[in-house]
Protein backbone atom coordinates (compact mmCIF):
# COMPACT_ATOMS: atom_id res chain seq x y z
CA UNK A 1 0.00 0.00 0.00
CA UNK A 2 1.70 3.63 -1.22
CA UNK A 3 1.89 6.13 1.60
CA UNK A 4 0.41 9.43 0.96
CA UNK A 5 3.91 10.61 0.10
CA UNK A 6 4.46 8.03 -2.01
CA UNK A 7 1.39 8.91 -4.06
CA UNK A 8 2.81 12.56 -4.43
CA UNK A 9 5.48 11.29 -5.45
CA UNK A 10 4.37 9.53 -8.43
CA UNK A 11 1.97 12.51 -9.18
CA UNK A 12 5.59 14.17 -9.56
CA UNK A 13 7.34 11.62 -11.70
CA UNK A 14 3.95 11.56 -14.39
CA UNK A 15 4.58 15.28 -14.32
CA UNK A 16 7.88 15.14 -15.27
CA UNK A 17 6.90 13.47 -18.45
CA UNK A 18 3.80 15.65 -18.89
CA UNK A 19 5.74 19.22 -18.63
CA UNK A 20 8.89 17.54 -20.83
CA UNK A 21 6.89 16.81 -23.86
CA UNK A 22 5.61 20.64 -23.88
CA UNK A 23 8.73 22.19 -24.41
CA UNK A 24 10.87 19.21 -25.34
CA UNK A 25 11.38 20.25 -29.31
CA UNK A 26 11.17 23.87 -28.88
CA UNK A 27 14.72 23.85 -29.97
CA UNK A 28 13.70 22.00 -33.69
CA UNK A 29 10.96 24.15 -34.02
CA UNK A 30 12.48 26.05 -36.87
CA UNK A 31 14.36 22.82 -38.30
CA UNK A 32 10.67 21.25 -38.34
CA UNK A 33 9.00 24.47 -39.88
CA UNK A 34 11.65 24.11 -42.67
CA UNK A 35 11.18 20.39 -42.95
CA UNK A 36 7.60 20.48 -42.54
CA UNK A 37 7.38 23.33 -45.45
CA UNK A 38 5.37 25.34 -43.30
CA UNK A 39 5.04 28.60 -41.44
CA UNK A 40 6.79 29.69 -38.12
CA UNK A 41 2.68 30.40 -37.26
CA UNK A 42 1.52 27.17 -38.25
CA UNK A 43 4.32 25.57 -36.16
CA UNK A 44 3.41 27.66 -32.94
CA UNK A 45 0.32 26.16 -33.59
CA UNK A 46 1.42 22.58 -32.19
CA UNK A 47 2.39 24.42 -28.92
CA UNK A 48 -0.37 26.13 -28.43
CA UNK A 49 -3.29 23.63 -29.34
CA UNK A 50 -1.56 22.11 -25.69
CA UNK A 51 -3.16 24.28 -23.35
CA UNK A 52 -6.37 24.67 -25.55
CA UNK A 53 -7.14 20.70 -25.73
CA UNK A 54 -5.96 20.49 -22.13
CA UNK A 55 -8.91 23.13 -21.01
CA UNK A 56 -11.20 20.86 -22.79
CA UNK A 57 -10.34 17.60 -21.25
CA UNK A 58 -9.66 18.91 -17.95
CA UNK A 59 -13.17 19.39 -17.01
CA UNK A 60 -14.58 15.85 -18.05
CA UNK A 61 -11.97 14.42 -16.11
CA UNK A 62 -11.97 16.38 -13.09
CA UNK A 63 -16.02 16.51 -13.05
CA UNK A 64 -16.65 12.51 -13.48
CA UNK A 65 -13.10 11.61 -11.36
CA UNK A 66 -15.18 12.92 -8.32
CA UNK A 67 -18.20 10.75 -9.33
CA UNK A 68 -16.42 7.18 -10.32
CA UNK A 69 -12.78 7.23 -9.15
CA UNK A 70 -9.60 8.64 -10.13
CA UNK A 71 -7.77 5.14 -11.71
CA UNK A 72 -10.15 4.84 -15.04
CA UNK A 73 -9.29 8.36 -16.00
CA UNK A 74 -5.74 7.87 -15.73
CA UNK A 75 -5.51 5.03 -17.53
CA UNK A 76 -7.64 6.91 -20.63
CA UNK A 77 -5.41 9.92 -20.13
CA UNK A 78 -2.08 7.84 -20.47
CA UNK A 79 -3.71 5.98 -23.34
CA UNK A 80 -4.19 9.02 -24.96
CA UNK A 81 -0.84 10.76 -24.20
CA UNK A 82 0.89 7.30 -25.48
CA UNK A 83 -1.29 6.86 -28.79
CA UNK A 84 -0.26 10.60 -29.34
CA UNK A 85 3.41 10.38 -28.87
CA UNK A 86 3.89 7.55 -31.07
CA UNK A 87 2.05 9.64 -33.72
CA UNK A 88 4.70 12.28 -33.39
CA UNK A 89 7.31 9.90 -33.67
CA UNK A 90 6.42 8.22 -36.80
CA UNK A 91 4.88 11.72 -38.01
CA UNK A 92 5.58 11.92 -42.34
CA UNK A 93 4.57 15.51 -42.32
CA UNK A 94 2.48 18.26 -40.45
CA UNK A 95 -0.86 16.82 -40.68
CA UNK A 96 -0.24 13.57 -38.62
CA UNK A 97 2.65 15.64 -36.03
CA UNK A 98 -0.02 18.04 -35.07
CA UNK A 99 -2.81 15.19 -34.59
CA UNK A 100 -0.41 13.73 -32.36
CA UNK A 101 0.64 16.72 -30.56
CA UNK A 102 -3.61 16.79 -29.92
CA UNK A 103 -3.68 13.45 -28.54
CA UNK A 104 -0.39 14.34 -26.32
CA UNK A 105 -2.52 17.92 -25.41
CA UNK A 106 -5.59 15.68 -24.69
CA UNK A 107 -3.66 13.02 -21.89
CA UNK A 108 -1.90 16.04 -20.26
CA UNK A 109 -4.87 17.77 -19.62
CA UNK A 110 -6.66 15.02 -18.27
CA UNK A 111 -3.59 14.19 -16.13
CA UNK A 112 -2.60 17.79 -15.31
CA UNK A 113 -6.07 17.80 -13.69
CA UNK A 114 -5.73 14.65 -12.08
CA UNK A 115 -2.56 15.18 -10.58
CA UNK A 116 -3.73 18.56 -8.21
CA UNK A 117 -6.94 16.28 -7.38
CA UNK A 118 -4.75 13.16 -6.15
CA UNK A 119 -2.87 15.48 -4.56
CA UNK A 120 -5.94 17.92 -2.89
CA UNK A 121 -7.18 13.76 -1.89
CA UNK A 122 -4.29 13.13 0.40
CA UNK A 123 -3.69 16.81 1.71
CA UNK A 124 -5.01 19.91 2.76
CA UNK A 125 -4.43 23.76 3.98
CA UNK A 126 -0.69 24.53 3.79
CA UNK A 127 0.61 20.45 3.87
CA UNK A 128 -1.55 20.75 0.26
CA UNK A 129 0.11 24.39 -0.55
CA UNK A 130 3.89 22.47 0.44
CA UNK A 131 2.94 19.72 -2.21
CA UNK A 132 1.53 21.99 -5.20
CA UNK A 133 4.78 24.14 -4.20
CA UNK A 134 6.96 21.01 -4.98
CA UNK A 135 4.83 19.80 -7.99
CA UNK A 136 5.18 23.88 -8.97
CA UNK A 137 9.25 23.32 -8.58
CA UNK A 138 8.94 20.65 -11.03
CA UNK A 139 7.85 22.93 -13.98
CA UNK A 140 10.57 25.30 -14.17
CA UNK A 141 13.01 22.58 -13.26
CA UNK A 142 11.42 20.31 -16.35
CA UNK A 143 10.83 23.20 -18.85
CA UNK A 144 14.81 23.88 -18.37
CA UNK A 145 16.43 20.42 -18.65
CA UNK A 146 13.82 19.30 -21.59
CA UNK A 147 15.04 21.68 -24.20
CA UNK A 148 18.88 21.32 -23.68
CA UNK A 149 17.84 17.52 -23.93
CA UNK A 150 15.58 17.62 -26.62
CA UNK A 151 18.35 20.16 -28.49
CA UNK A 152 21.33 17.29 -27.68
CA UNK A 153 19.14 15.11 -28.83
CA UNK A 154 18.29 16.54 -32.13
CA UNK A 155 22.26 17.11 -32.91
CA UNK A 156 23.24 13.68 -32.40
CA UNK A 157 19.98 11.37 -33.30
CA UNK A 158 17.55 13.64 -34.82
CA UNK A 159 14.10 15.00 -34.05
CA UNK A 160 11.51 11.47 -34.16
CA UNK A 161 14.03 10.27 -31.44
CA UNK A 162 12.94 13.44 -29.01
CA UNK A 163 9.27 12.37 -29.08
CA UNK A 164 10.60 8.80 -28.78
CA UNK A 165 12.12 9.22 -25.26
CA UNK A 166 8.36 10.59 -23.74
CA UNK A 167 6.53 7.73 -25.46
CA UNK A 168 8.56 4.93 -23.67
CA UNK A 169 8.81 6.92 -20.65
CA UNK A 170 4.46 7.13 -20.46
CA UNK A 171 4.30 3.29 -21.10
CA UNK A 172 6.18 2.55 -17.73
CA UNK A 173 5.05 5.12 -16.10
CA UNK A 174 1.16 3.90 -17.20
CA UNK A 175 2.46 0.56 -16.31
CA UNK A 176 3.44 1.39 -12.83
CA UNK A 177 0.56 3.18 -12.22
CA UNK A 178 -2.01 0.93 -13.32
CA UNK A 179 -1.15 -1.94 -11.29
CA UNK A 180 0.39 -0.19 -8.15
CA UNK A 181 -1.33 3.24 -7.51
CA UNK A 182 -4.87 2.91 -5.12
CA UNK A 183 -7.86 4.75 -5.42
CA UNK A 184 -7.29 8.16 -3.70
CA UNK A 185 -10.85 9.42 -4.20
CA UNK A 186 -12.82 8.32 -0.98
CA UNK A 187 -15.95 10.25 -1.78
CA UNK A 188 -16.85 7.01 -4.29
CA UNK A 189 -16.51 4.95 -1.86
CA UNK A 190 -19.35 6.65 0.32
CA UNK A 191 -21.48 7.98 -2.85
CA UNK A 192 -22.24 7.25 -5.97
CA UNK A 193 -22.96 11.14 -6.13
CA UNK A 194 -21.37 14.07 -5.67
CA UNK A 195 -21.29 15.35 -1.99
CA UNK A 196 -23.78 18.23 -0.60
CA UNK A 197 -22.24 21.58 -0.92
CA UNK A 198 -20.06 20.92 -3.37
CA UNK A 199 -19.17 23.47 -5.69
CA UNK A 200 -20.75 23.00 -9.18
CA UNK A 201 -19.06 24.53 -12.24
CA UNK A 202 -21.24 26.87 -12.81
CA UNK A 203 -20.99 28.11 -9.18
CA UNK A 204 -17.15 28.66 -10.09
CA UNK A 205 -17.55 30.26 -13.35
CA UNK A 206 -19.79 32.96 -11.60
CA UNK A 207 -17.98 33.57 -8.55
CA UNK A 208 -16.01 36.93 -8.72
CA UNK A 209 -13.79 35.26 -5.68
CA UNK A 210 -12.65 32.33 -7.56
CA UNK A 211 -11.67 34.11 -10.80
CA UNK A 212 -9.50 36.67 -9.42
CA UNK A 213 -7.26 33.83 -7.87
CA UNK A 214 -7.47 31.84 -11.33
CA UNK A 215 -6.49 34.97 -13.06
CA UNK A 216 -3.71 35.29 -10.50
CA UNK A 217 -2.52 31.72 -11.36
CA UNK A 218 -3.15 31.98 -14.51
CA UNK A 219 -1.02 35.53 -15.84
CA UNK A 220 2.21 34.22 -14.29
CA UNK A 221 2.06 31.50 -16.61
CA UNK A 222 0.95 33.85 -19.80
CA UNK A 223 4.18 35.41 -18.92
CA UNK A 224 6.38 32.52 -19.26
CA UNK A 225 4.42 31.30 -22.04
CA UNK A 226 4.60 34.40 -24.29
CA UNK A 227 8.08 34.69 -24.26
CA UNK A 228 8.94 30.45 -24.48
CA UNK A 229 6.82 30.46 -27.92
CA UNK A 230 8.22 33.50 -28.87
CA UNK A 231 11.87 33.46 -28.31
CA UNK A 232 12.69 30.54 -30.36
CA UNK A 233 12.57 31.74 -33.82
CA UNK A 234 14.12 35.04 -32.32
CA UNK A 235 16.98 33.91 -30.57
CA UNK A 236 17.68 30.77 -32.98
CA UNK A 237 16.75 32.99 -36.65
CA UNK A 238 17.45 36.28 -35.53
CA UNK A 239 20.61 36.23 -32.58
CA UNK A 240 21.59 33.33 -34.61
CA UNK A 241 21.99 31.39 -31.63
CA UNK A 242 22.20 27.52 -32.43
CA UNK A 243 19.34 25.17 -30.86
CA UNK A 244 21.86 24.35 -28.02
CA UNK A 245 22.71 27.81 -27.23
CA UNK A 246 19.30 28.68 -26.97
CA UNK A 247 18.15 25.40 -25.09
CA UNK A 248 20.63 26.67 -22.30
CA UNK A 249 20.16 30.25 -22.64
CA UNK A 250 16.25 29.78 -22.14
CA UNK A 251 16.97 27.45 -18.51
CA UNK A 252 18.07 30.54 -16.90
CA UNK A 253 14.62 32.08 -16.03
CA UNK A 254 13.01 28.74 -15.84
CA UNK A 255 15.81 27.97 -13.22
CA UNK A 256 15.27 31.21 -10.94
CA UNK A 257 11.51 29.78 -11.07
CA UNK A 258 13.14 26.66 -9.83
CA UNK A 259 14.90 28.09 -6.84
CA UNK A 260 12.00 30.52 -5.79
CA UNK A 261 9.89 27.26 -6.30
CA UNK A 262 12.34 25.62 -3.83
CA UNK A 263 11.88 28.83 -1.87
CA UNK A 264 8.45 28.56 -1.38
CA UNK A 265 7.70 24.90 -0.51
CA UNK A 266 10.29 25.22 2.48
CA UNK A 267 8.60 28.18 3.99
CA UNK A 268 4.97 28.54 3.09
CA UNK A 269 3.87 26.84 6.19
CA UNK A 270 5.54 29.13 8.36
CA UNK A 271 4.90 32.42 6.57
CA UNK A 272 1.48 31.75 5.15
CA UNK A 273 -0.51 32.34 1.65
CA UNK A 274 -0.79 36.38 1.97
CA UNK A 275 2.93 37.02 2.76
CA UNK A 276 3.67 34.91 -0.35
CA UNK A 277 1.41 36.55 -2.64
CA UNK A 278 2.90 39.70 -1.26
CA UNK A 279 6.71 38.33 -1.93
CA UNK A 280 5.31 37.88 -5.82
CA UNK A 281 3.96 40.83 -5.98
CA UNK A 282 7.43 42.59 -5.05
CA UNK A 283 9.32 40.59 -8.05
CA UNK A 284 6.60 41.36 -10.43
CA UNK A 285 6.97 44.90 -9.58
CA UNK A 286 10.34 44.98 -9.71
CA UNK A 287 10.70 43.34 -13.01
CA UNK A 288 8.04 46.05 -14.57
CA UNK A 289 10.10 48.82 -13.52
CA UNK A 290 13.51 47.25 -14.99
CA UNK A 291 12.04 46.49 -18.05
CA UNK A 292 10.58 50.17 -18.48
CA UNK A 293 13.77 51.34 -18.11
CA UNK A 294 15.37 48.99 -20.83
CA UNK A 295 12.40 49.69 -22.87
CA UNK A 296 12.75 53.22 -22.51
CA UNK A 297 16.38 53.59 -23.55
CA UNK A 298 17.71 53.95 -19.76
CA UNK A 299 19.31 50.61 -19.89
CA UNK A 300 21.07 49.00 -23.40
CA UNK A 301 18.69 46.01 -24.18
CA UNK A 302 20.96 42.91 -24.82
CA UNK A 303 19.93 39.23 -25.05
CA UNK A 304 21.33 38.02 -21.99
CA UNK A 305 20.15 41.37 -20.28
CA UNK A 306 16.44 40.32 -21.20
CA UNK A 307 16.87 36.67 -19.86
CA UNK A 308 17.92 38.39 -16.68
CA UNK A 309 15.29 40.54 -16.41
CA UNK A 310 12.98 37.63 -16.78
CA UNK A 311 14.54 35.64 -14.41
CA UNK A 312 13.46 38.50 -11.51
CA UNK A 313 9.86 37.90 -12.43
CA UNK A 314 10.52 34.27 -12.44
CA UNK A 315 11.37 34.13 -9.03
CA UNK A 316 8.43 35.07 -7.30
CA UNK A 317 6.11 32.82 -9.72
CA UNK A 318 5.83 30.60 -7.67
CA UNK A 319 4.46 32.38 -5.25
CA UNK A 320 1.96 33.26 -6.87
CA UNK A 321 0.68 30.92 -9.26
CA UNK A 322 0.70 28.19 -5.84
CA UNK A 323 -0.72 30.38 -3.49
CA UNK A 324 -3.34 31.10 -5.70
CA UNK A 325 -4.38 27.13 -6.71
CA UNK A 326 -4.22 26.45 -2.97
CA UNK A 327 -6.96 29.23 -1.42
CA UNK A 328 -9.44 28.34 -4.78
CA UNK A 329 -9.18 24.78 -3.39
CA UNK A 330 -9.47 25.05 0.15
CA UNK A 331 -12.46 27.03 -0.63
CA UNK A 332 -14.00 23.96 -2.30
CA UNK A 333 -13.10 21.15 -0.43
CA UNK A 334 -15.55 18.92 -1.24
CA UNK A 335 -15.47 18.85 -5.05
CA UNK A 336 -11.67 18.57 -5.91
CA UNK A 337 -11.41 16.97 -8.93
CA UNK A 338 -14.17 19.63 -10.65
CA UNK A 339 -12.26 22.55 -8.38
CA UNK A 340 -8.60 21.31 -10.17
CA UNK A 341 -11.37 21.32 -13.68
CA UNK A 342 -11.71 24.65 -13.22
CA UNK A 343 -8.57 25.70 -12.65
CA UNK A 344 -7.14 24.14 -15.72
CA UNK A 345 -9.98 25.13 -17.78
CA UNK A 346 -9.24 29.20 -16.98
CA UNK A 347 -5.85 28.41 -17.02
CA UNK A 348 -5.45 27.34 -20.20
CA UNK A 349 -8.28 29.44 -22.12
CA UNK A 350 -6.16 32.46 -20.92
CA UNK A 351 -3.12 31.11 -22.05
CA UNK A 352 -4.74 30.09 -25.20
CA UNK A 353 -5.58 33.11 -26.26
CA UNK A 354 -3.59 35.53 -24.59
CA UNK A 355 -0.17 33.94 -25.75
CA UNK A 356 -2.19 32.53 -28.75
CA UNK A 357 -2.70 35.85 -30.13
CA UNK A 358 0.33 37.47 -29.30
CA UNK A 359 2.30 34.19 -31.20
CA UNK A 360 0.10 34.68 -34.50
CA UNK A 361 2.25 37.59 -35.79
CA UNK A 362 6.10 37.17 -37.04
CA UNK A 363 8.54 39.28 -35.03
CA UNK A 364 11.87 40.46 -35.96
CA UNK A 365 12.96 42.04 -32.62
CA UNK A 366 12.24 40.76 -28.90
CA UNK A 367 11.14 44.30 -27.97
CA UNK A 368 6.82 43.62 -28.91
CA UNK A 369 6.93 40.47 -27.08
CA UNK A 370 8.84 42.49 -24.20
CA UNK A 371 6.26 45.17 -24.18
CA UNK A 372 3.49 41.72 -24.00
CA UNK A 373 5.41 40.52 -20.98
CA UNK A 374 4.92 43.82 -18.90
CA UNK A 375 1.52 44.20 -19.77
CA UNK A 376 0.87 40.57 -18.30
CA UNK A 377 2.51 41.13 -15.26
CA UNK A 378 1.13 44.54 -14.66
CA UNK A 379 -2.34 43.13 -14.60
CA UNK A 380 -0.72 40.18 -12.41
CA UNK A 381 -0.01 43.17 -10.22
CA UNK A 382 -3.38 44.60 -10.22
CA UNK A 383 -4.98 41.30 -9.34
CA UNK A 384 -2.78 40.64 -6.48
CA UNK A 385 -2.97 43.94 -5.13
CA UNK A 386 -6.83 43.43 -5.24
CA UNK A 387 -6.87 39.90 -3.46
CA UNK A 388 -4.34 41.14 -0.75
CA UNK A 389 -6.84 43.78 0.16
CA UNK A 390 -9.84 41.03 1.08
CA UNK A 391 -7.82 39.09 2.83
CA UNK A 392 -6.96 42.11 5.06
């Protein structure tokens, strides 16, 4: 029988896979556009149909998780993620990569959801906020490592091999998991139906409360995506940076995240969920005002300048983007599954189309998608400020 650390444990290896295959082949992106015979737009595309698809799923699995039991939805989600990966792999050409890259969006979101409702199952209150601070470590950690990987990878094997290493990876992780991992979700085992009181979806997607913390999970993550679908073709086409150069260039601001991730899961329990939206809201501030001043002329813009400047932001996302999951769900206890449905759901319809309309034009400087970035975390700002007040 796994111990509830154990569980969280495996919720953080699955995630590992998950968050790799996002990012993974960001450094052939441009070597696929060319081989693929298509447009930098239409290549974007295959990263941003991820956090659309994984809206979509998120609530079917979260919603009917609560009802029957966690296990059958995570074998269908690791189905899907596998049968979607081995597309990739074998892809001929665009049409069949980007079905597969919708299968792969499809499993994650499903999972994604699954993951914060496994974990909201075994904990609660700031033991829950520690967790979702380490499975929030393993993003920026994951989105660092997978492109120097993936870009290694490419030089020496070539790009099907990339997609190759996450589809073996999900088969023994699915195998592992189907045949060791318990049922987490006690509510099935009392009920067939949801409990009294719980919150329904369309209780969440009219409360005022629950979308200012979304939105204050959700913008941090805008940020980050904005500039990793952007800065590709920039810093590969236009800096002329190779694919490894750029894998380990990017990893800088994804490892600040890391280390204020790190941060944040050791002390959260003892300083609470204002003072560390307040800590955010200090490095979100302070990266506006830098980048104003590089924007403005005060400062000489430079590419490892902007990384740097990112990296401030990155530290405190943390913070934020935790903080925030953790009060939305200890405000719905009893419906976790459709609570973590939610969250993905706003999540990734913001990033969809916040970062998916900001990635439909071709740039040929970093300083639009700069200007992007401080308009996303000056409404991060806003929000925070305005949550910190009611919780006065």
């Amino acid at each position: 029988m796994l111990l509830p650390k154990h569980i969280a444990w495996t919720v953080f290896a699955m995630n590992v896979i998950l968050i790799s295959s996002i990012d993974i082949y960001i450094p052939a992106a441009p070597y696929l556009s060319h081989l693929f015979e298509v447009e930098d737009s239409i290549m974007k595309l295959t990263f941003l149909i991820n956090p659309l698809l994984s809206s979509l799923m998120g609530i079917p699995f979260g919603r009917y998780s609560d009802k029957v039991g966690r296990r059958p939805f995570i074998i269908a989600g690791t189905c899907l993620y596998i049968i979607g990966s081995l597309l990739c792999t074998v892809a001929p050409g665009i049409e069949i990569f980007f079905v597969g890259r919708c299968l792969q969006a499809m499993g994650t979101g499903g999972l994604s959801v699954l993951s914060g409702a496994l974990l909201a199952d075994i904990f609660a209150g700031a033991t829950l906020a520690r967790y979702m601070g380490i499975l929030a470590s393993i993003y920026p950690l994951v989105f660092a490592l997978a492109p120097i990987i993936g870009a290694e990878i490419l030089t020496h094997f070539g790009w099907r091999y990339i997609f190759s290493i996450n589809l073996i990876a999900m088969v023994c992780m699915a195998v592992f998991m189907w045949t060791i991992l318990p049922e987490t979700n006690r509510q099935t085992k009392l009920s067939s139906k949801p409990a009294e009181g719980m919150a329904g979806m369309r209780t969440l997607l009219f409360s005022g409360t629950a979308f200012l913390l979304v939105m204050i999970h959700a913008m941090p993550i805008c940020f980050n995506g904005i500039f990793t679908v952007n800065s590709p073709f920039i810093y590969i086409d236009n800096f002329l940076m190779t694919p490894t150069e750029f894998a380990y260039i990017q990893a800088i601001p994804v490892s600040t995240q890391f280390i204020g991730a790190f941060i944040y899961k050791s002390i959260v329990e003892r300083i609470g969920l204002a003072s560390s939206l307040k800590f955010g809201l200090v490095t979100t501030i302070t990266f506006i005002l830098v980048s104003v001043c590089m924007m403005s002329g005060f400062i000489q813009p430079d590419p490892y300048l902007i990384i740097s400047i990112i990296s401030i932001f990155s530290l405190g996302s943390t913070f934020l983007i935790s903080s925030a999951a953790t009060l939305i769900l200890d405000k719905n206890p009893g419906n976790k599954g459709l609570t973590m449905s939610y969250i993905s759901f706003m999540r990734n319809m913001a990033i969809s189309i916040g970062v998916g309309v900001i990635s439909t034009f071709h740039y040929e400087t970093i300083t639009p998608i700069i200007g992007c970035m401080i308009a996303a975390a000056a409404l991060e700002a806003i929000l925070v400020r305005a949550q910190l007040r009611k919780m006065m």
